[in-house]
Protein backbone atom coordinates (compact mmCIF):
# COMPACT_ATOMS: atom_id res chain seq x y z
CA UNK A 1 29.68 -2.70 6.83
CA UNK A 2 26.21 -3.08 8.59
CA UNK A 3 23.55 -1.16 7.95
CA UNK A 4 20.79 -0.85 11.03
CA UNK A 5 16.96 0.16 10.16
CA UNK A 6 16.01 1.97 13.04
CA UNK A 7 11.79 2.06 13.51
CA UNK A 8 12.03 5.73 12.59
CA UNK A 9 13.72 4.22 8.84
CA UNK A 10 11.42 1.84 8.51
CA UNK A 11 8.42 3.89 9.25
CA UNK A 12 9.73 6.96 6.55
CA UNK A 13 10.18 3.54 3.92
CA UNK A 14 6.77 2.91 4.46
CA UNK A 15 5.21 6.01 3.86
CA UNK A 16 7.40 6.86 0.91
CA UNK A 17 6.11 3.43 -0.38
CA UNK A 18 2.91 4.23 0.45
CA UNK A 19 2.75 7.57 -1.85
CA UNK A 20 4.55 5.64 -4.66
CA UNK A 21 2.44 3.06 -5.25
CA UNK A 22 -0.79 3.46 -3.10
CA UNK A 23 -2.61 1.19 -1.06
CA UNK A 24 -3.84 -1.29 -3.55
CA UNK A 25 -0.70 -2.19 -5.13
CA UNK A 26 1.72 -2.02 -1.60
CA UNK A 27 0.48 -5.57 -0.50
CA UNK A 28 1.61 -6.83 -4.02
CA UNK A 29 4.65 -5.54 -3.54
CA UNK A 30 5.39 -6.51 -0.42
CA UNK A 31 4.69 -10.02 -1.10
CA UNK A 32 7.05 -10.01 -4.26
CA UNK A 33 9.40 -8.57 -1.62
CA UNK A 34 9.58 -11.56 0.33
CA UNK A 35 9.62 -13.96 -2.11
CA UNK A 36 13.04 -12.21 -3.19
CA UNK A 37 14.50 -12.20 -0.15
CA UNK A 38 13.30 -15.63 0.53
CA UNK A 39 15.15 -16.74 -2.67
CA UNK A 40 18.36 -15.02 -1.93
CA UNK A 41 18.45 -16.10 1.61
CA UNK A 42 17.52 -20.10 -0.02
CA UNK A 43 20.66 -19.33 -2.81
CA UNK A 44 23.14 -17.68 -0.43
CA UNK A 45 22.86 -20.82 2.08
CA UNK A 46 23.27 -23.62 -0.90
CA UNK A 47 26.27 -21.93 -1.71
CA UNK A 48 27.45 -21.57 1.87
CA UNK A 49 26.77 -24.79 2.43
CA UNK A 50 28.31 -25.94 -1.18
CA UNK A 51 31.78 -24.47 -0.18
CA UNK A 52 32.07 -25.99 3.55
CA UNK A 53 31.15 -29.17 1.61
CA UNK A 54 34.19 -28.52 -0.37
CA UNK A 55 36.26 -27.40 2.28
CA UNK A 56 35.70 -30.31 4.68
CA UNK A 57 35.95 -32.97 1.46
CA UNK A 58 39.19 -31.29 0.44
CA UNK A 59 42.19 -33.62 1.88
CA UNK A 60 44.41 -32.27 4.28
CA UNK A 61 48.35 -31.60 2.82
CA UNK A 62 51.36 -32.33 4.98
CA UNK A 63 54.25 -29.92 4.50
């Protein structure tokens, strides 16, 4: 299932964040964000790539 962030979401994320952890330490954040989600993206496409790998390397059986 898909989940869509809409700009009114997004916005309402912000400011929540905003009152959390106040405008000094939201940059921080941020940027520890998106080193995450670089790393999982990085992670999820070795493995992706890991099983095709395996799939196309596996030989074909004949019945």
């Amino acid at each position: 299932m898909m989940f869509g962030l809409g700009a009114p979401e997004l916005i309402a994320i912000g400011v929540i964040a905003l009152l959390l952890f106040g405008p000094r330490k939201l940059p921080e954040l941020m940027r520890g964000l998106g080193k995450g989600l670089r790393e999982f993206k990085k992670a999820s496409n070795e493995i992706q790539e890991q099983i095709q790998s395996a799939i196309e390397s596996e030989p074909t059986q004949k019945p």
